[in-house]
N, C-alpha and C. Protein backbone atom coordinates (compact mmCIF):
# COMPACT_ATOMS: atom_id res chain seq x y z
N UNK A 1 31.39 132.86 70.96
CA UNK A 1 30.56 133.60 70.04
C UNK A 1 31.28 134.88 69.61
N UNK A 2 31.24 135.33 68.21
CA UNK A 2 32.01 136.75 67.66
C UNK A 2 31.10 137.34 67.76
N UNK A 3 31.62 138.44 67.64
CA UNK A 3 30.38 139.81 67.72
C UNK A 3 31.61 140.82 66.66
N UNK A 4 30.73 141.42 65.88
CA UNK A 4 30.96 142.78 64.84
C UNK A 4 31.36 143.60 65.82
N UNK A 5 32.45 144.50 65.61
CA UNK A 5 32.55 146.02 66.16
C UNK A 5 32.65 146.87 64.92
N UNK A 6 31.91 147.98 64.48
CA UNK A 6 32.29 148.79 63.39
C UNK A 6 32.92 150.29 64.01
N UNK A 7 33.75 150.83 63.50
CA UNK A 7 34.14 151.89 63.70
C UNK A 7 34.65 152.41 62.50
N UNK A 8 34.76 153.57 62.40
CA UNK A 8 35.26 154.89 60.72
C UNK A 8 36.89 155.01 61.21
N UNK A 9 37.06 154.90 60.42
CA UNK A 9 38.55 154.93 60.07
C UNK A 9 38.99 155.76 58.57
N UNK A 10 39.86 156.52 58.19
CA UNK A 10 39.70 157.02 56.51
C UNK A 10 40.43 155.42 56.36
N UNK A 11 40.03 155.53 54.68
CA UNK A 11 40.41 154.35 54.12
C UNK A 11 42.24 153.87 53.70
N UNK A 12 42.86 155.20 53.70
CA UNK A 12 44.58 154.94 53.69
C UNK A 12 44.64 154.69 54.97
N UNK A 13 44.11 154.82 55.81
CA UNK A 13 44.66 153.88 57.69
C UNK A 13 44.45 152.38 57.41
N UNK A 14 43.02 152.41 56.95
CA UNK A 14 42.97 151.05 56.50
C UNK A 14 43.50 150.18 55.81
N UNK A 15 43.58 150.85 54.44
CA UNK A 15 44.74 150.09 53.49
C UNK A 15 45.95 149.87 53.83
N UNK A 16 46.53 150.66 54.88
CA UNK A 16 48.16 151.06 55.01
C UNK A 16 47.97 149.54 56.47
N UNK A 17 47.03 149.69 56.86
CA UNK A 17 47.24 148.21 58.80
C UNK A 17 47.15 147.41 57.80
N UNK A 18 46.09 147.52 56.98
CA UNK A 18 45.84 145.70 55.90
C UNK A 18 47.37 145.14 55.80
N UNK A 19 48.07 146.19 55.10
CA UNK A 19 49.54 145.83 54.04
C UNK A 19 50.20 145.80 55.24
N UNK A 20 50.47 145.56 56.31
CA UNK A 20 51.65 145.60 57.49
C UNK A 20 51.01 144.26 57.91
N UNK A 21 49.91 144.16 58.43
CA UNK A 21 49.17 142.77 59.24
C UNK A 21 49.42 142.05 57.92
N UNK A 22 49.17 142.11 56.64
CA UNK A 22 49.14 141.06 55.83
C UNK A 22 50.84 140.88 55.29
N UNK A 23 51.93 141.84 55.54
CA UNK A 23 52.78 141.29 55.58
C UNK A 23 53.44 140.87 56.42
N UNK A 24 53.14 140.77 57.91
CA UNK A 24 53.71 140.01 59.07
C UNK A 24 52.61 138.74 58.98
N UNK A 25 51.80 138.13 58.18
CA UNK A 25 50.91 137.04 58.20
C UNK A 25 50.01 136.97 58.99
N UNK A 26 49.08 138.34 59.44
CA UNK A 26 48.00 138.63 60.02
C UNK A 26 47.15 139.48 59.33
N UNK A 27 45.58 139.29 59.87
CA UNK A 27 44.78 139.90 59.40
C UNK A 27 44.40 140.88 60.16
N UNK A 28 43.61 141.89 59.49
CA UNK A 28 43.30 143.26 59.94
C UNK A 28 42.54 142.70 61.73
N UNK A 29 41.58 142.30 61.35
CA UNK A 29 41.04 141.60 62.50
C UNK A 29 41.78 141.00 63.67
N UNK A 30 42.63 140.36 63.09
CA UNK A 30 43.92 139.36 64.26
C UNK A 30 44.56 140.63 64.92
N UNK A 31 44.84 141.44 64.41
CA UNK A 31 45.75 142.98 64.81
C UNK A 31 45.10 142.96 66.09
N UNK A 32 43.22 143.63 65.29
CA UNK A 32 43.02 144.56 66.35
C UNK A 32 42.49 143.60 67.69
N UNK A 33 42.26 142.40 67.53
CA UNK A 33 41.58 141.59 68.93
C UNK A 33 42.59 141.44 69.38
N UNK A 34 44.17 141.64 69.37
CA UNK A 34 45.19 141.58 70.19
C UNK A 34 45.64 142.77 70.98
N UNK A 35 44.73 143.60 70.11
CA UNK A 35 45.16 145.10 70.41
C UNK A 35 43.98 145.19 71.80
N UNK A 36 42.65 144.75 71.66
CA UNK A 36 41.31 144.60 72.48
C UNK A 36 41.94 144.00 73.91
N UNK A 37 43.00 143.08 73.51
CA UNK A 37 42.99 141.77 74.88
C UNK A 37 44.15 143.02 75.59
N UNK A 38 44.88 143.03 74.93
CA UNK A 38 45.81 143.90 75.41
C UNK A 38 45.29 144.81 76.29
N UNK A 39 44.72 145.82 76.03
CA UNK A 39 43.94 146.89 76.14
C UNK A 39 43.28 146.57 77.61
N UNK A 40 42.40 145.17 77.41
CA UNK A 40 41.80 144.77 78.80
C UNK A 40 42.52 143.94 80.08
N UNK A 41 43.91 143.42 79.20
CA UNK A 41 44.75 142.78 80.15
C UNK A 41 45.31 144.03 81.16
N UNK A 42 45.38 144.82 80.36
CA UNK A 42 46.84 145.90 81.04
C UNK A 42 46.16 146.72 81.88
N UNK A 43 44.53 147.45 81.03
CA UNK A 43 43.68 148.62 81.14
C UNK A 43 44.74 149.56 81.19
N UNK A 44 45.51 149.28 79.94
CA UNK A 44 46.67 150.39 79.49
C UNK A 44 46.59 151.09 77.96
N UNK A 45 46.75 151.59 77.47
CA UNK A 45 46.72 152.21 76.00
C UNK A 45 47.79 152.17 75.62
N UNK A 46 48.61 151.35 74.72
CA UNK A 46 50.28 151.54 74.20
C UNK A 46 50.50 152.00 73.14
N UNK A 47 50.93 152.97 73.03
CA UNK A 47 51.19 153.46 71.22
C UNK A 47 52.83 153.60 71.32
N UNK A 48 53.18 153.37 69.94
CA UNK A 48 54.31 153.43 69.94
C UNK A 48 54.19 153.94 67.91
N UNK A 49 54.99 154.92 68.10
CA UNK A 49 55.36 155.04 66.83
C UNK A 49 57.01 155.36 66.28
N UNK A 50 57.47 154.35 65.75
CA UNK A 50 58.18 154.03 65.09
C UNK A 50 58.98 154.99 64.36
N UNK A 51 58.32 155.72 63.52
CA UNK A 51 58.64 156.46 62.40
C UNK A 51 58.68 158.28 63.11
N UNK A 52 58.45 158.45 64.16
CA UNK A 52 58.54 159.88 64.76
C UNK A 52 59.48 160.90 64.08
N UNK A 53 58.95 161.91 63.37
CA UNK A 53 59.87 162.67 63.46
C UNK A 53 59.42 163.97 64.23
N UNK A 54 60.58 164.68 64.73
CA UNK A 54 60.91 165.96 65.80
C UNK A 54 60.29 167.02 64.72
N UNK A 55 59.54 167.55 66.03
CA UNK A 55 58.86 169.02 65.38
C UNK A 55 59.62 169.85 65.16
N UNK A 56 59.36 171.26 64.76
CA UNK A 56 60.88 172.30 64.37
C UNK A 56 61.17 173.01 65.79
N UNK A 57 60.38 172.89 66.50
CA UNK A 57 59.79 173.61 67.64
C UNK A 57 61.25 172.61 68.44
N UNK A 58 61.41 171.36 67.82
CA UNK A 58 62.28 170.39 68.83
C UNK A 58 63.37 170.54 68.54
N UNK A 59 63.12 170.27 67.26
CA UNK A 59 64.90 170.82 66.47
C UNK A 59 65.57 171.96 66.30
N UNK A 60 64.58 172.71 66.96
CA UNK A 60 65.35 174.47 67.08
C UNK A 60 65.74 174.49 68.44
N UNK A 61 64.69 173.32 69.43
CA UNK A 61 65.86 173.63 70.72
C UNK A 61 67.35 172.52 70.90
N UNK A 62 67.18 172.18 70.07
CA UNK A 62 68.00 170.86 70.00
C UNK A 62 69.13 171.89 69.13
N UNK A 63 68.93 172.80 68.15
CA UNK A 63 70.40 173.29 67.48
C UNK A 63 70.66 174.06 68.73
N UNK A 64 69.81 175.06 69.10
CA UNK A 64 70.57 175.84 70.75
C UNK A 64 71.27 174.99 71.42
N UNK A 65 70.99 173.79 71.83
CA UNK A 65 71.70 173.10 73.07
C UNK A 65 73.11 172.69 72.36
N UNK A 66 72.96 172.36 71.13
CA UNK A 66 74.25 172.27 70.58
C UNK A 66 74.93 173.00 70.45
N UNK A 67 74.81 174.48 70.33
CA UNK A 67 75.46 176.00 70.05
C UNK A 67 76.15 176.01 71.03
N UNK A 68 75.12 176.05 72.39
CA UNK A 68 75.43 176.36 73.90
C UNK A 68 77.06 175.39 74.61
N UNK A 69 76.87 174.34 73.84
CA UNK A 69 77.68 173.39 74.33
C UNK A 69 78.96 173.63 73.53
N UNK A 70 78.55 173.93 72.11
CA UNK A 70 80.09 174.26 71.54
C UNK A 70 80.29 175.59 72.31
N UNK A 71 79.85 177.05 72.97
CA UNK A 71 80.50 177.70 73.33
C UNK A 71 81.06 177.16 74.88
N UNK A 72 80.75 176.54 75.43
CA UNK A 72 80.64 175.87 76.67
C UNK A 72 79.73 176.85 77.47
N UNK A 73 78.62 177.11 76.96
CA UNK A 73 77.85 178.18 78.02
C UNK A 73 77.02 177.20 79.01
N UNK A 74 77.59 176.51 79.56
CA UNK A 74 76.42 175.17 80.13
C UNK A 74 76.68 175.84 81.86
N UNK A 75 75.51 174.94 82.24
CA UNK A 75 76.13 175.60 83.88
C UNK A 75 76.85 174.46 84.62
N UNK A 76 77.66 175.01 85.71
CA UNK A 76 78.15 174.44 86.58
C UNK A 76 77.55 173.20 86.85
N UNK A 77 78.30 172.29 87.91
CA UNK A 77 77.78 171.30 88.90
C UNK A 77 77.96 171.75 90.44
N UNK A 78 76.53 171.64 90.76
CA UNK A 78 76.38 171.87 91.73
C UNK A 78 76.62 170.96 92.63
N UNK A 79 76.92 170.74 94.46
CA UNK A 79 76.41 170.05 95.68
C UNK A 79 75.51 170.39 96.15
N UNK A 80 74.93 171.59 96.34
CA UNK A 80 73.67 172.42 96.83
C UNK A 80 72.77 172.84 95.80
N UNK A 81 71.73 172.67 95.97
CA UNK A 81 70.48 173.72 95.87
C UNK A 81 70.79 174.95 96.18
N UNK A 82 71.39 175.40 97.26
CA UNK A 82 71.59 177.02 97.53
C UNK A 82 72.86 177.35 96.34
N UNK A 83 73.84 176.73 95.91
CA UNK A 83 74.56 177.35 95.07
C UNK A 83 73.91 177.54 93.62
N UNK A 84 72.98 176.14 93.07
CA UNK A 84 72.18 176.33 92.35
C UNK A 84 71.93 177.60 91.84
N UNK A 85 70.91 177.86 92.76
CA UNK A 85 70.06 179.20 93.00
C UNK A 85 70.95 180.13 92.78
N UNK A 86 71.70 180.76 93.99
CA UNK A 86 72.85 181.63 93.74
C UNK A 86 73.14 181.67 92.36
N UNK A 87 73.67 180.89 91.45
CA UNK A 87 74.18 181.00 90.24
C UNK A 87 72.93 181.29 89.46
N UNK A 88 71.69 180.85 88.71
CA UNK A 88 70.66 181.04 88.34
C UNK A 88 70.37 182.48 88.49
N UNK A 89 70.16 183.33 90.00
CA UNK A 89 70.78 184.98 90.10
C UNK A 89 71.58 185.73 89.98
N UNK A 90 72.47 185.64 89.41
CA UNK A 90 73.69 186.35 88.98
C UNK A 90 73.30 186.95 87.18
């Protein structure tokens, strides 16, 4: 037996899963009851997005680490934790 689930979504989320499920030869529906089984097989939540891009917040620490490395300001390798430390205080 099917049963309805309704939920709000804006309508470009909608239009935009239609055009991806309908060009891999699935329907909006087929998506999400795989997404449901999933969901209850795992009792996991998986997102994955594809298209990520880095905040500035990421890419400003990401140009430092590159700066740091062209001056070679990186730290040592340690064997200890106590030299660690030691160096970290200086």
């Amino acid at each position: 037996m099917s049963n309805v689930i309704n939920f709000k979504t804006d309508n470009k989320t909608k239009k935009q899963a239609q055009k991806i499920a309908q060009e891999m030869g699935l329907s909006l529906s087929s998506v999400l009851n795989v997404m449901l089984l999933n969901f209850i097989k795992r009792k996991t939540l998986f997102i994955s997005l594809n298209h990520e891009e880095p905040t500035d917040y990421l890419l400003d620490l990401l140009r430092e680490s590159e700066n740091e490395i062209k001056k070679n300001a990186l730290s040592p390798k340690f064997r200890k934790s106590k030299e660690a430390i030691k160096w970290l205080n200086k």
